[in-house]
N, C-alpha and C. Protein backbone atom coordinates (compact mmCIF):
# COMPACT_ATOMS: atom_id res chain seq x y z
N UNK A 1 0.83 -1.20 0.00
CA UNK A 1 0.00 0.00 0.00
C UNK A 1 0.87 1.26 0.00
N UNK A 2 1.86 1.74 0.77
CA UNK A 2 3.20 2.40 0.88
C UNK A 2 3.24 2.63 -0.48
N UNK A 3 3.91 1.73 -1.40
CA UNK A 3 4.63 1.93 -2.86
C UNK A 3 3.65 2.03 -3.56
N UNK A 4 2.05 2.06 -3.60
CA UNK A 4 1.54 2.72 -4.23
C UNK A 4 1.34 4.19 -3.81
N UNK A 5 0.68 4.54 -3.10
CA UNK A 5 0.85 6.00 -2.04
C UNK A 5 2.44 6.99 -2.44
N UNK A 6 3.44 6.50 -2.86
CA UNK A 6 4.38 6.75 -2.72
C UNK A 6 4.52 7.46 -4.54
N UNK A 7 4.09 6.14 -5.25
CA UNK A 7 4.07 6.25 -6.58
C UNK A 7 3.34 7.46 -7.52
N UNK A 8 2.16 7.37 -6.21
CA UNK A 8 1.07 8.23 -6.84
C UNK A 8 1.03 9.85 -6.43
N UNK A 9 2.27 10.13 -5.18
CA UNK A 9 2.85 11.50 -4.91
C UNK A 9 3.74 11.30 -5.81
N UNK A 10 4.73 11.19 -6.30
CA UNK A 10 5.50 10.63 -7.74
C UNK A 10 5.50 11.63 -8.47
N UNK A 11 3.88 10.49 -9.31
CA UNK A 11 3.60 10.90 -10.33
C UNK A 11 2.80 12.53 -10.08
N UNK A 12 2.19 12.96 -9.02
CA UNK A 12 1.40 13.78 -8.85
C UNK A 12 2.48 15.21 -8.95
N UNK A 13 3.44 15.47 -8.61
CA UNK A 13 4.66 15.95 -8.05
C UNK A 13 5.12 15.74 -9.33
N UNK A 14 5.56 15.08 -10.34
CA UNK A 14 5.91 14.98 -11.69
C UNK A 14 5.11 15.66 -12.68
N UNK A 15 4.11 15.60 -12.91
CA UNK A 15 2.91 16.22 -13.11
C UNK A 15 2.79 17.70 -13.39
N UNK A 16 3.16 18.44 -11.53
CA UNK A 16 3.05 19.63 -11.20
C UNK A 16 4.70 20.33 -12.10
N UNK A 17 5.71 19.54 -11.59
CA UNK A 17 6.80 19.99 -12.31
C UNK A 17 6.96 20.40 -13.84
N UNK A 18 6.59 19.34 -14.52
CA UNK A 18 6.35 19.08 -15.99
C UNK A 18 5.67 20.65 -16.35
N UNK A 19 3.83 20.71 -15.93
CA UNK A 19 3.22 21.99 -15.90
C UNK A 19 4.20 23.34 -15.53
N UNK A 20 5.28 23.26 -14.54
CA UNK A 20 5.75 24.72 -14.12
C UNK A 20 7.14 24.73 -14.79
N UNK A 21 7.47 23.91 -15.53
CA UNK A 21 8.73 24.07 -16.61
C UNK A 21 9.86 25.49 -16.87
N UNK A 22 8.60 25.92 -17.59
CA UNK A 22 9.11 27.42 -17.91
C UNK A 22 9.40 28.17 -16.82
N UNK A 23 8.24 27.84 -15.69
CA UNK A 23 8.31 28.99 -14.48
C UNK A 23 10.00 28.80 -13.21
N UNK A 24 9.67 27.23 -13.44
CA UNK A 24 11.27 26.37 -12.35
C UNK A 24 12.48 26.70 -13.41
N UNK A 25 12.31 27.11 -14.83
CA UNK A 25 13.58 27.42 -15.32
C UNK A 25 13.61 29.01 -15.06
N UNK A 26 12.93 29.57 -15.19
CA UNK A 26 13.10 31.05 -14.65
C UNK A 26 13.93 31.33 -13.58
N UNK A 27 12.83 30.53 -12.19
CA UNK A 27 13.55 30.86 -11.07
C UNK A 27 14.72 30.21 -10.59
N UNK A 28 15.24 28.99 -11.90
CA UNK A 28 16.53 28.51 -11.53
C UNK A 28 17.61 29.65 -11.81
N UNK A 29 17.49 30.23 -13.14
CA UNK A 29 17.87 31.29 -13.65
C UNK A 29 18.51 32.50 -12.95
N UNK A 30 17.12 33.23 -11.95
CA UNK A 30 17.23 34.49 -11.23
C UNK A 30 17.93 33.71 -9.88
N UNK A 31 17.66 32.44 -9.42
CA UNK A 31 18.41 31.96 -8.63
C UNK A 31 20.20 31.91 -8.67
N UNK A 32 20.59 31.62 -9.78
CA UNK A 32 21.40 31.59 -10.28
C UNK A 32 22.19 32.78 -10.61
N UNK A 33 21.72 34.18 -11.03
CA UNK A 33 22.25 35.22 -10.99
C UNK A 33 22.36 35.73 -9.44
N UNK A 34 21.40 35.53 -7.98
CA UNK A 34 21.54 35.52 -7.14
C UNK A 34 23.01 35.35 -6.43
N UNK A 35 23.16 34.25 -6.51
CA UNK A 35 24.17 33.25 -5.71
C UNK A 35 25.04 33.64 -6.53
N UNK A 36 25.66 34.02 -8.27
CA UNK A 36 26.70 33.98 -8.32
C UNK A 36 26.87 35.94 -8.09
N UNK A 37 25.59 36.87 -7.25
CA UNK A 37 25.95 37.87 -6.92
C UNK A 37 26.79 37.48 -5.37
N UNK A 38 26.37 36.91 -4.49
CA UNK A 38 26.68 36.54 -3.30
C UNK A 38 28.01 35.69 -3.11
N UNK A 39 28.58 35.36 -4.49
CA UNK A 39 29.54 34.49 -4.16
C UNK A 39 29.53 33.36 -3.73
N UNK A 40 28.14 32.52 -3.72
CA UNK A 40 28.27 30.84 -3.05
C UNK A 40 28.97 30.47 -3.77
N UNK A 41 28.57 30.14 -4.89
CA UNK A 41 28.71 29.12 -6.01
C UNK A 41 30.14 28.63 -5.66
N UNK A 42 31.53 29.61 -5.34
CA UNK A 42 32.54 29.57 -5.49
C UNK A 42 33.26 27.89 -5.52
N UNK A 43 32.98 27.38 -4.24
CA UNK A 43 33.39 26.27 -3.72
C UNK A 43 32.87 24.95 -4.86
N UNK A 44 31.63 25.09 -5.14
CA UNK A 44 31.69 24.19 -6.03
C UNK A 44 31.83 24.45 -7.73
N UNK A 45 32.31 25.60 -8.01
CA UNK A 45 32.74 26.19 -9.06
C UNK A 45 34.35 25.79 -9.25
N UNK A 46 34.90 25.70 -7.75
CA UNK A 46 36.17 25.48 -7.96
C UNK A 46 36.81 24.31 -8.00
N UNK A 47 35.70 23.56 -7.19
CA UNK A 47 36.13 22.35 -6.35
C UNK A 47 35.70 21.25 -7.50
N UNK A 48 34.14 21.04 -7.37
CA UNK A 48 33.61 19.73 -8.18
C UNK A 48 33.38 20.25 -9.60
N UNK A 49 33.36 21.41 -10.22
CA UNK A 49 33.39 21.44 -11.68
C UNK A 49 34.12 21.11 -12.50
N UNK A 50 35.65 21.53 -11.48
CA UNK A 50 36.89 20.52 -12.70
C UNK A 50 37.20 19.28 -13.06
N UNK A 51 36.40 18.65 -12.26
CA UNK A 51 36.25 16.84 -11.91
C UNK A 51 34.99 16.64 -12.52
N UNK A 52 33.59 17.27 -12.37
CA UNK A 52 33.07 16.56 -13.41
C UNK A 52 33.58 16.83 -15.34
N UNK A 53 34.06 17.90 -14.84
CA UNK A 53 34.77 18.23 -16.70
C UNK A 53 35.38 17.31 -16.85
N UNK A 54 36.09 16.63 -16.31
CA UNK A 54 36.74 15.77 -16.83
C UNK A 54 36.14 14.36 -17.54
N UNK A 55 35.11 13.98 -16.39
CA UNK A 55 34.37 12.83 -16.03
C UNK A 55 33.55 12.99 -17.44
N UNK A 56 33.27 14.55 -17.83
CA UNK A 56 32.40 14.69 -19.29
C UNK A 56 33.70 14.25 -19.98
N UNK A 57 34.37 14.96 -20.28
CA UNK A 57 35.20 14.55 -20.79
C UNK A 57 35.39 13.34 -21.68
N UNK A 58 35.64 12.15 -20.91
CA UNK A 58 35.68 10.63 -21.08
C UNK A 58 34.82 10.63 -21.57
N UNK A 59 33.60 10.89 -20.54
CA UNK A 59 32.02 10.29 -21.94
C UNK A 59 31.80 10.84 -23.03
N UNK A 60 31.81 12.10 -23.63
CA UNK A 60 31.75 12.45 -24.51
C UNK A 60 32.98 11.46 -26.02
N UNK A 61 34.14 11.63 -25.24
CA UNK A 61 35.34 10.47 -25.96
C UNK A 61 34.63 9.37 -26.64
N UNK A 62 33.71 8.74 -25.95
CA UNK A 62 32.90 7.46 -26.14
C UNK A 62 32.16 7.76 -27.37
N UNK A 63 31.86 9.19 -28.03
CA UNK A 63 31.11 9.27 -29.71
C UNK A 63 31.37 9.90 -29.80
N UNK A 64 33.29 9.95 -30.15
CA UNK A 64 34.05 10.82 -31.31
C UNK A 64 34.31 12.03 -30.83
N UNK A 65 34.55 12.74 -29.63
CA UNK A 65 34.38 14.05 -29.36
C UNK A 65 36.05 14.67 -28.54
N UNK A 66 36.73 15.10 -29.17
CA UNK A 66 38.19 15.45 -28.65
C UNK A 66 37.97 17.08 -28.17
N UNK A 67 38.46 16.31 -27.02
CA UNK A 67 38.29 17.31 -25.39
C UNK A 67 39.25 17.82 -24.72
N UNK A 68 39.74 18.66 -24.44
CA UNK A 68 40.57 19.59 -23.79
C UNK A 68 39.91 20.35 -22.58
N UNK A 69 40.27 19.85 -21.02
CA UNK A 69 39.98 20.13 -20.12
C UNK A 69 40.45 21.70 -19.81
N UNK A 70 40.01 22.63 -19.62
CA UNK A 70 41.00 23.62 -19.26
C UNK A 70 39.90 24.35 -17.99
N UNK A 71 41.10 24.79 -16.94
CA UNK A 71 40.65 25.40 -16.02
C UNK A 71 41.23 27.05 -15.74
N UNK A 72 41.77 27.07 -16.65
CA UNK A 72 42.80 28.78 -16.15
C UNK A 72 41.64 29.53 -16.82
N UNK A 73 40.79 29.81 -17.63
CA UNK A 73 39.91 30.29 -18.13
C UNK A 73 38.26 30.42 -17.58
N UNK A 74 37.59 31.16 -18.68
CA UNK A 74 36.45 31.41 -17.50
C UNK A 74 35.48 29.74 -18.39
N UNK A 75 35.76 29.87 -18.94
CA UNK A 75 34.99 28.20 -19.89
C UNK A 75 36.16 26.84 -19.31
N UNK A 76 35.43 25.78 -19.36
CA UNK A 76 35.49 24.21 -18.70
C UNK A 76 36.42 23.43 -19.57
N UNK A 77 35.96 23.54 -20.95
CA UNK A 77 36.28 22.77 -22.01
C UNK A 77 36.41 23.34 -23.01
N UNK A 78 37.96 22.57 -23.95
CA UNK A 78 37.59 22.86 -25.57
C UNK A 78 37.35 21.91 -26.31
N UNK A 79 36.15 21.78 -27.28
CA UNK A 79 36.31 20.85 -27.99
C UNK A 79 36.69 20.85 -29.38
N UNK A 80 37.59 19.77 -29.44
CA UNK A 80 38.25 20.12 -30.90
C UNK A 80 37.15 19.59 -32.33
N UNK A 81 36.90 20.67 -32.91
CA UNK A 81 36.42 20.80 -33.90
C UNK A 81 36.42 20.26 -35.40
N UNK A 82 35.98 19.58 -36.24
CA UNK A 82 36.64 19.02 -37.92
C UNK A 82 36.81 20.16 -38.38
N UNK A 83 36.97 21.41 -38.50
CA UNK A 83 37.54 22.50 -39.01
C UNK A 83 38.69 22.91 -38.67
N UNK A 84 39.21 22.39 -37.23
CA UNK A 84 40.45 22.66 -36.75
C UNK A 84 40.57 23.38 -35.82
N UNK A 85 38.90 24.26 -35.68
CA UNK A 85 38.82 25.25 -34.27
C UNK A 85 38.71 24.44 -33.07
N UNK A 86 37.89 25.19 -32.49
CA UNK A 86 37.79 24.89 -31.27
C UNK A 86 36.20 25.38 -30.05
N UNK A 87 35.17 24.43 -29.85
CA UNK A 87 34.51 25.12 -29.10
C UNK A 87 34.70 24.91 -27.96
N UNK A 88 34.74 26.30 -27.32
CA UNK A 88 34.46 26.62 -25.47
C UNK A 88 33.52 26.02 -25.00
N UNK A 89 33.12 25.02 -24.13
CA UNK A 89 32.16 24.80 -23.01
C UNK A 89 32.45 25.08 -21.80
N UNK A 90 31.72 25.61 -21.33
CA UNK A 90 31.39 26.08 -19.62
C UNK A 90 30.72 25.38 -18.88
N UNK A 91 31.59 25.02 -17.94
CA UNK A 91 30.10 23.99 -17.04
C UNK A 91 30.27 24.97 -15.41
N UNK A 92 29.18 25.70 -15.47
CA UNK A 92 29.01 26.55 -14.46
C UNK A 92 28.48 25.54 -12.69
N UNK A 93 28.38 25.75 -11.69
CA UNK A 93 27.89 25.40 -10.75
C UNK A 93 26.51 24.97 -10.70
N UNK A 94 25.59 25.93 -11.48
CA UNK A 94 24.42 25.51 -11.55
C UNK A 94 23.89 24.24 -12.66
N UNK A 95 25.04 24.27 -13.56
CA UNK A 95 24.59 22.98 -14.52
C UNK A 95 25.11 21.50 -13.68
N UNK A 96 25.65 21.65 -12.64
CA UNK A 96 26.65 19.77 -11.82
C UNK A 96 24.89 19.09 -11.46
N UNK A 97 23.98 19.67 -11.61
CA UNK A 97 23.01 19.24 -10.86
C UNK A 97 22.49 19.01 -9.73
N UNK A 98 22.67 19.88 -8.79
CA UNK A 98 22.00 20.06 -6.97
C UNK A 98 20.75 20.10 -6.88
N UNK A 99 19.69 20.91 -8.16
CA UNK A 99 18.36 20.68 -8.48
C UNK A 99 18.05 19.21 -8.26
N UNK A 100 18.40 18.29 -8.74
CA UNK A 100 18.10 16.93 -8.61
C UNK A 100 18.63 16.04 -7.44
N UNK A 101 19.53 16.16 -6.83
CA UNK A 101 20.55 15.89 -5.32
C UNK A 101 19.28 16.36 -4.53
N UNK A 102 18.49 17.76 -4.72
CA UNK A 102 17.35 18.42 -3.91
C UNK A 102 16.43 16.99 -3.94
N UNK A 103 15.93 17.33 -5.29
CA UNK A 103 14.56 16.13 -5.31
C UNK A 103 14.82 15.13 -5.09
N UNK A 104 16.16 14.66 -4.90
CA UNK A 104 16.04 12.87 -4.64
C UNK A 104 16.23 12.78 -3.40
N UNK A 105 17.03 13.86 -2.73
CA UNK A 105 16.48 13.79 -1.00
C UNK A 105 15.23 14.34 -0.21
N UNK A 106 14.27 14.79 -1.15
CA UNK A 106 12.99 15.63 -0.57
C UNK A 106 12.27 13.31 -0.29
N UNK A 107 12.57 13.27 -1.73
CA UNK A 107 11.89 12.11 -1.92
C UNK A 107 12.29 10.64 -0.80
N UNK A 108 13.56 11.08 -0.17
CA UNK A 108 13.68 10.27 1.01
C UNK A 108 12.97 10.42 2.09
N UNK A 109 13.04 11.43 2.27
CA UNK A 109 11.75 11.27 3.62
C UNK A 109 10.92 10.91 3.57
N UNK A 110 10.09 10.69 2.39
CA UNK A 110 9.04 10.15 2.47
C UNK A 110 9.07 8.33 1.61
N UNK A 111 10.11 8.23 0.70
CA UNK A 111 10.14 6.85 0.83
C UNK A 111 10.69 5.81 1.69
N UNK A 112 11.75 6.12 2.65
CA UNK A 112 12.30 5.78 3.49
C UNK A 112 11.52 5.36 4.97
N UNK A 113 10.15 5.72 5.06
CA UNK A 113 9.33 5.77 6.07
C UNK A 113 9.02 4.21 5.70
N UNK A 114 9.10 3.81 7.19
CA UNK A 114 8.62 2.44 7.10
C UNK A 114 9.75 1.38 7.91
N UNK A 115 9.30 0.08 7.81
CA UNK A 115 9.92 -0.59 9.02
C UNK A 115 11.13 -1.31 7.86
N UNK A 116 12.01 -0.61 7.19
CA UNK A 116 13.22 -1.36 6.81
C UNK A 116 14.14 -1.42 7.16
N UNK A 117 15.24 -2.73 7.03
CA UNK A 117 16.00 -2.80 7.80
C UNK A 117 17.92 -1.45 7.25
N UNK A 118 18.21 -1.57 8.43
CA UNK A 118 19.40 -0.18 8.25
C UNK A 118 20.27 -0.75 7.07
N UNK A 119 20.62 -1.74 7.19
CA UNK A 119 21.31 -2.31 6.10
C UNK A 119 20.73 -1.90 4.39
N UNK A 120 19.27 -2.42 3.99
CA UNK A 120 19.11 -1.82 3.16
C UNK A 120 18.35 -0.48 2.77
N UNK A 121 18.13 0.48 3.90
CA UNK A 121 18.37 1.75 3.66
C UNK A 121 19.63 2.51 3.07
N UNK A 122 20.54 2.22 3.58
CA UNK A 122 22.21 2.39 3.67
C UNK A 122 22.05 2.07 2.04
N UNK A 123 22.11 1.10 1.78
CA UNK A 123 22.50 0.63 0.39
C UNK A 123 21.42 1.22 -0.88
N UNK A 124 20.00 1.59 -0.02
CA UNK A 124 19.46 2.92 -1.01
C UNK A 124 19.42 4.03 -1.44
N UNK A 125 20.21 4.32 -0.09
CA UNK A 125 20.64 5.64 -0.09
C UNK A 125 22.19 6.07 -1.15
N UNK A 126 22.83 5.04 -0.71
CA UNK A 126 24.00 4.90 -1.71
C UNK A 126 23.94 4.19 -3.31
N UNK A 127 22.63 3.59 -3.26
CA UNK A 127 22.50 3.38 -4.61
C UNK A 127 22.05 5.13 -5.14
N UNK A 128 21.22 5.81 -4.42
CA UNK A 128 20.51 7.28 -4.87
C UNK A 128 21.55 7.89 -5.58
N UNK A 129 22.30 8.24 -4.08
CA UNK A 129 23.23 9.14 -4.30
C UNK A 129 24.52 9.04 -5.55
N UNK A 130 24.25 7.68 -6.06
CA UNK A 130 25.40 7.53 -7.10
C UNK A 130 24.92 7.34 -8.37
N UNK A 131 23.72 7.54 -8.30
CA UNK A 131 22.72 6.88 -9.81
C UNK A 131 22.04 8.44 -9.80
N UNK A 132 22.06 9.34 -8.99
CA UNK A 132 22.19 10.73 -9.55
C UNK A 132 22.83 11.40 -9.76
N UNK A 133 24.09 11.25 -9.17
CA UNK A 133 25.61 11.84 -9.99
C UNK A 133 25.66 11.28 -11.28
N UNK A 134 25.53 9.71 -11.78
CA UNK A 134 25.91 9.69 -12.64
C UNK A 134 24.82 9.81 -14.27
N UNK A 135 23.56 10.04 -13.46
CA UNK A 135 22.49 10.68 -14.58
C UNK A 135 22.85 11.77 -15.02
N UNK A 136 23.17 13.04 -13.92
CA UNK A 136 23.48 14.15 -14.09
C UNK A 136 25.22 14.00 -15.38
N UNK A 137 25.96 12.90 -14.72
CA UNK A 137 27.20 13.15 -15.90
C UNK A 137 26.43 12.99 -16.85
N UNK A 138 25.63 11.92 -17.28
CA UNK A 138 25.33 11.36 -18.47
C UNK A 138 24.63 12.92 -19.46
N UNK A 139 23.78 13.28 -18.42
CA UNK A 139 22.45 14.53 -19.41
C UNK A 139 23.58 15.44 -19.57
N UNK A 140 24.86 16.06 -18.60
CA UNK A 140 25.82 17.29 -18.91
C UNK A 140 26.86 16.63 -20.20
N UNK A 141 26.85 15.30 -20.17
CA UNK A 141 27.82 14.48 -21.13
C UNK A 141 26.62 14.59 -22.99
N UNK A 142 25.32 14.83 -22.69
CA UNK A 142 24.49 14.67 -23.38
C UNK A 142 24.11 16.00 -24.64
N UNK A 143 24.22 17.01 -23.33
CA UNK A 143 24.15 18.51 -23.96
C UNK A 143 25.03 18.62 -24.52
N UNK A 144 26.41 18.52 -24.09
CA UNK A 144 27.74 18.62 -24.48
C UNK A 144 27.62 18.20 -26.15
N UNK A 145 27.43 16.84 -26.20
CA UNK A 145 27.61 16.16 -27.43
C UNK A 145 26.14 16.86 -28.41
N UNK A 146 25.13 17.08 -28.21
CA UNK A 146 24.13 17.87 -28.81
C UNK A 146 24.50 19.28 -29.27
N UNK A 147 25.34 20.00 -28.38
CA UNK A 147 25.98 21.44 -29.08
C UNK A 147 27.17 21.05 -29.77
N UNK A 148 27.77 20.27 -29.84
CA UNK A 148 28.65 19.68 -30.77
C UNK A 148 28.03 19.43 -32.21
N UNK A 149 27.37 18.48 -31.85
CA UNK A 149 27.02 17.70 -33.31
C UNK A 149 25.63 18.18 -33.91
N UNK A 150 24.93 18.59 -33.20
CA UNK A 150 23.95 19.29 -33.50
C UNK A 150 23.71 20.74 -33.33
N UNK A 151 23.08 21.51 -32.72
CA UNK A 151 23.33 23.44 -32.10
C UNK A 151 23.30 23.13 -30.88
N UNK A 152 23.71 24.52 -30.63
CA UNK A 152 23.66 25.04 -29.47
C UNK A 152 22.35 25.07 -28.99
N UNK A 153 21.09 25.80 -29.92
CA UNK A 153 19.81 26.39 -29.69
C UNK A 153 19.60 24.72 -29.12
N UNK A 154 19.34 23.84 -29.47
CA UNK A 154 18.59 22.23 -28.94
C UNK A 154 19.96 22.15 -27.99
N UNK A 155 21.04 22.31 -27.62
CA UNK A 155 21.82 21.93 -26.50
C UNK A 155 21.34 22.98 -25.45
N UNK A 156 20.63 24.04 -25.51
CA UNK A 156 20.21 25.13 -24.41
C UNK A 156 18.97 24.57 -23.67
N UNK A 157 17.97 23.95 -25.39
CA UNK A 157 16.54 23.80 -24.37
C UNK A 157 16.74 22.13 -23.89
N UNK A 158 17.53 21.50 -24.35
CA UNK A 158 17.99 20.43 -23.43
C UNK A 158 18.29 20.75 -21.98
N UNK A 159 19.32 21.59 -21.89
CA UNK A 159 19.97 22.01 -20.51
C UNK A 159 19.18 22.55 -19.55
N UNK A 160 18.19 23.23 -20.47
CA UNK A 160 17.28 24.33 -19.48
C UNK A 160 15.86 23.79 -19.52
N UNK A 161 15.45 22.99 -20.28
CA UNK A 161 13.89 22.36 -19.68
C UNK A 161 14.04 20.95 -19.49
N UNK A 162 14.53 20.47 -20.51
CA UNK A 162 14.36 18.77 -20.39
C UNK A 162 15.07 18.24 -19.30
N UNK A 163 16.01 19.00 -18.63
CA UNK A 163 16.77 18.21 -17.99
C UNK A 163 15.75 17.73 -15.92
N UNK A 164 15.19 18.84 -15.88
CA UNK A 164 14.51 18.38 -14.55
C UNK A 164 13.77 17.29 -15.29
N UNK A 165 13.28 16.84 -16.51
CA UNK A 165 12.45 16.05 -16.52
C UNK A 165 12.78 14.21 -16.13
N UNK A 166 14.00 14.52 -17.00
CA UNK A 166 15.47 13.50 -16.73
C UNK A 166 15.36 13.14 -15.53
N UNK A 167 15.60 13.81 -14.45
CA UNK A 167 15.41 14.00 -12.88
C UNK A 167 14.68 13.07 -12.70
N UNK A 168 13.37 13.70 -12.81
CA UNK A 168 12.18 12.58 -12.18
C UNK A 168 11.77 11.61 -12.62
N UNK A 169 11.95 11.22 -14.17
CA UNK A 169 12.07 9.84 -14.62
C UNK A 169 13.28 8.91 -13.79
N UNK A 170 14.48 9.46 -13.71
CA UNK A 170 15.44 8.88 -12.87
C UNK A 170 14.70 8.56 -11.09
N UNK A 171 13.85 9.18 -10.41
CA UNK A 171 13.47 9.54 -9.60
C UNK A 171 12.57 7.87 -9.69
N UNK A 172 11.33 8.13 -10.00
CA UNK A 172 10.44 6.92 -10.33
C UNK A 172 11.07 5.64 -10.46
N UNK A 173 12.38 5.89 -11.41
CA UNK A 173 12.95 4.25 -11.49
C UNK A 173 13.75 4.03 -10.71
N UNK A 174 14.24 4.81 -9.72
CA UNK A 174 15.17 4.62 -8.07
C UNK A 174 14.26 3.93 -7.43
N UNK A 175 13.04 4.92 -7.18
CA UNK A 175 11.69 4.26 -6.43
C UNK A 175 11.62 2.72 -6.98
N UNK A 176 11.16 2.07 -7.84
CA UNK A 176 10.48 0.96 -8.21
C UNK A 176 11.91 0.24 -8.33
N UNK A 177 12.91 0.76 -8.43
CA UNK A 177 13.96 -0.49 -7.91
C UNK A 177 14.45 -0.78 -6.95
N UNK A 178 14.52 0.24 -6.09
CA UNK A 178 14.70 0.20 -4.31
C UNK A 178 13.55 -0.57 -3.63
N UNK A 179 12.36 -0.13 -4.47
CA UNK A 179 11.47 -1.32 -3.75
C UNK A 179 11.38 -2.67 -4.65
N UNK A 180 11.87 -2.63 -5.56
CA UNK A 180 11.59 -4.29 -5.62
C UNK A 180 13.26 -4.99 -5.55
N UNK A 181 13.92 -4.34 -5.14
CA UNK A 181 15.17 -5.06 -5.04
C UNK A 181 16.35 -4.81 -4.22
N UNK A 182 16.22 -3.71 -3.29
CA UNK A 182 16.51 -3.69 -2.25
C UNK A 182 16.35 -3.28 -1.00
N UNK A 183 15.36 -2.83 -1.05
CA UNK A 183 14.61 -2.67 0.92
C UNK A 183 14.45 -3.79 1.16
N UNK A 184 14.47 -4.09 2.15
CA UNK A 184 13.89 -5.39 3.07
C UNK A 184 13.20 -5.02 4.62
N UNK A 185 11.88 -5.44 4.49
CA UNK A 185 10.89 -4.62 5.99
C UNK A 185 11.92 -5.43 7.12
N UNK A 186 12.20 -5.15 8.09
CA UNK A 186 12.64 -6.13 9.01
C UNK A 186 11.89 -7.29 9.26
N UNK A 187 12.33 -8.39 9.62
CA UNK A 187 11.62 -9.64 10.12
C UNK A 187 11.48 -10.06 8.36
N UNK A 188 12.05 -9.84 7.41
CA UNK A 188 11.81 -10.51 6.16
C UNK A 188 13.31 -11.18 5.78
N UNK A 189 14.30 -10.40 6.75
CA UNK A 189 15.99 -10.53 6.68
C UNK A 189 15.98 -12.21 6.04
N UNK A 190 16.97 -12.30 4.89
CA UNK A 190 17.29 -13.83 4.95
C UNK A 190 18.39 -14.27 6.51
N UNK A 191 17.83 -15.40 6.65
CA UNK A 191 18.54 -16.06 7.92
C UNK A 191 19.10 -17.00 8.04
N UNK A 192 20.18 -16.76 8.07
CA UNK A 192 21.50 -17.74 7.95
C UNK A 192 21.20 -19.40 8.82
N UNK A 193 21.44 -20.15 8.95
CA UNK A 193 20.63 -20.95 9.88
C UNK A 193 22.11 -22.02 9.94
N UNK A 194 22.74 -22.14 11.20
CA UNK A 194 23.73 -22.75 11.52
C UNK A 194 23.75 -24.19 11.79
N UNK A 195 24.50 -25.15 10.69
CA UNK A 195 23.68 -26.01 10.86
C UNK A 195 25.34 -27.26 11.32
N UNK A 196 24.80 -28.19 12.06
CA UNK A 196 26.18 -28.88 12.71
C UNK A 196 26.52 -30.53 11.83
């Protein structure tokens, strides 16, 4: 009863997002000019952007795409071009994905409720947390290769609408695989049984 209840805030909450698109890219936007007035961003501008550049990097490698990491500049990446140039990519603080790190921990509190055992909480939580880092490489590894091989204009409305959608499809299939393959309610534990 739980994983339906659960499914059906989900989808309801998916729903509402989908509908406010335009409005959650706005205020990611003015959010975004915010914080880089205030100076947050810094730490993870400095810290985790040069490491996922890289991490794009590699994936992009995977369909043909020659990459030049650079950090002394105000852009992330160059990619080398069949003309011989070179395009700049920027991967700013607000593109690593914390929007989605948000929603997949809003969504713990309320899937996490219930009598499971610590063991496979632990291991849902660490399945979350690593199957949204590496969605997020994949969609920043995704745009990347779309303003490459295709424009910029479809690598923007990738970046800037489709990508929360990414999110919560990723979101739904955490859900329905955490519950069918690794929570366990307590008192369901397999039990070793010692035998002489």
């Amino acid at each position: 009863m739980q994983k339906k209840e659960l499914f059906k805030n989900i989808f309801i909450v998916s729903s509402i997002i989908l509908c406010l698109l335009p409005l959650v890219a706005t205020f990611s936007a003015a959010l975004t000019t915010l914080f880089d007035k205030m100076k947050w961003y810094v730490l993870l501008q400095e810290y985790v952007a040069p490491y996922e550049a890289r991490f794009i990097s590699v994936l992009i490698s995977w369909v043909g795409i020659k990459s030049v990491v650079v950090t002394e500049h105000a852009y992330s990446m160059l990619l080398s071009m069949p003309n011989g140039g070179y395009m700049p990519v920027t991967l700013e603080w607000n593109c690593l994905g914390w929007q989605s790190l948000i929603l997949f921990g809003v969504t713990l509190v309320g899937g996490l409720k219930g009598k499971y055992t610590f063991w496979s909480r632990t291991q849902t939580v660490i399945f979350g947390i690593l199957g949204t880092v590496i969605i997020n490489l994949l969609r920043m590894g995704f745009v990347v290769s779309m303003a490459y091989y295709w424009s910029q204009f479809a690598a923007t409305i990738m970046h800037d609408y489709l990508a929360s959608f990414i999110a919560i499809i990723w979101i739904i299939f955490f859900w329905w695989f955490s519950y069918s393959y690794i929570l366990e309610e307590k008192g369901n534990e397999s039990i070793f049984i010692k035998r002489d």
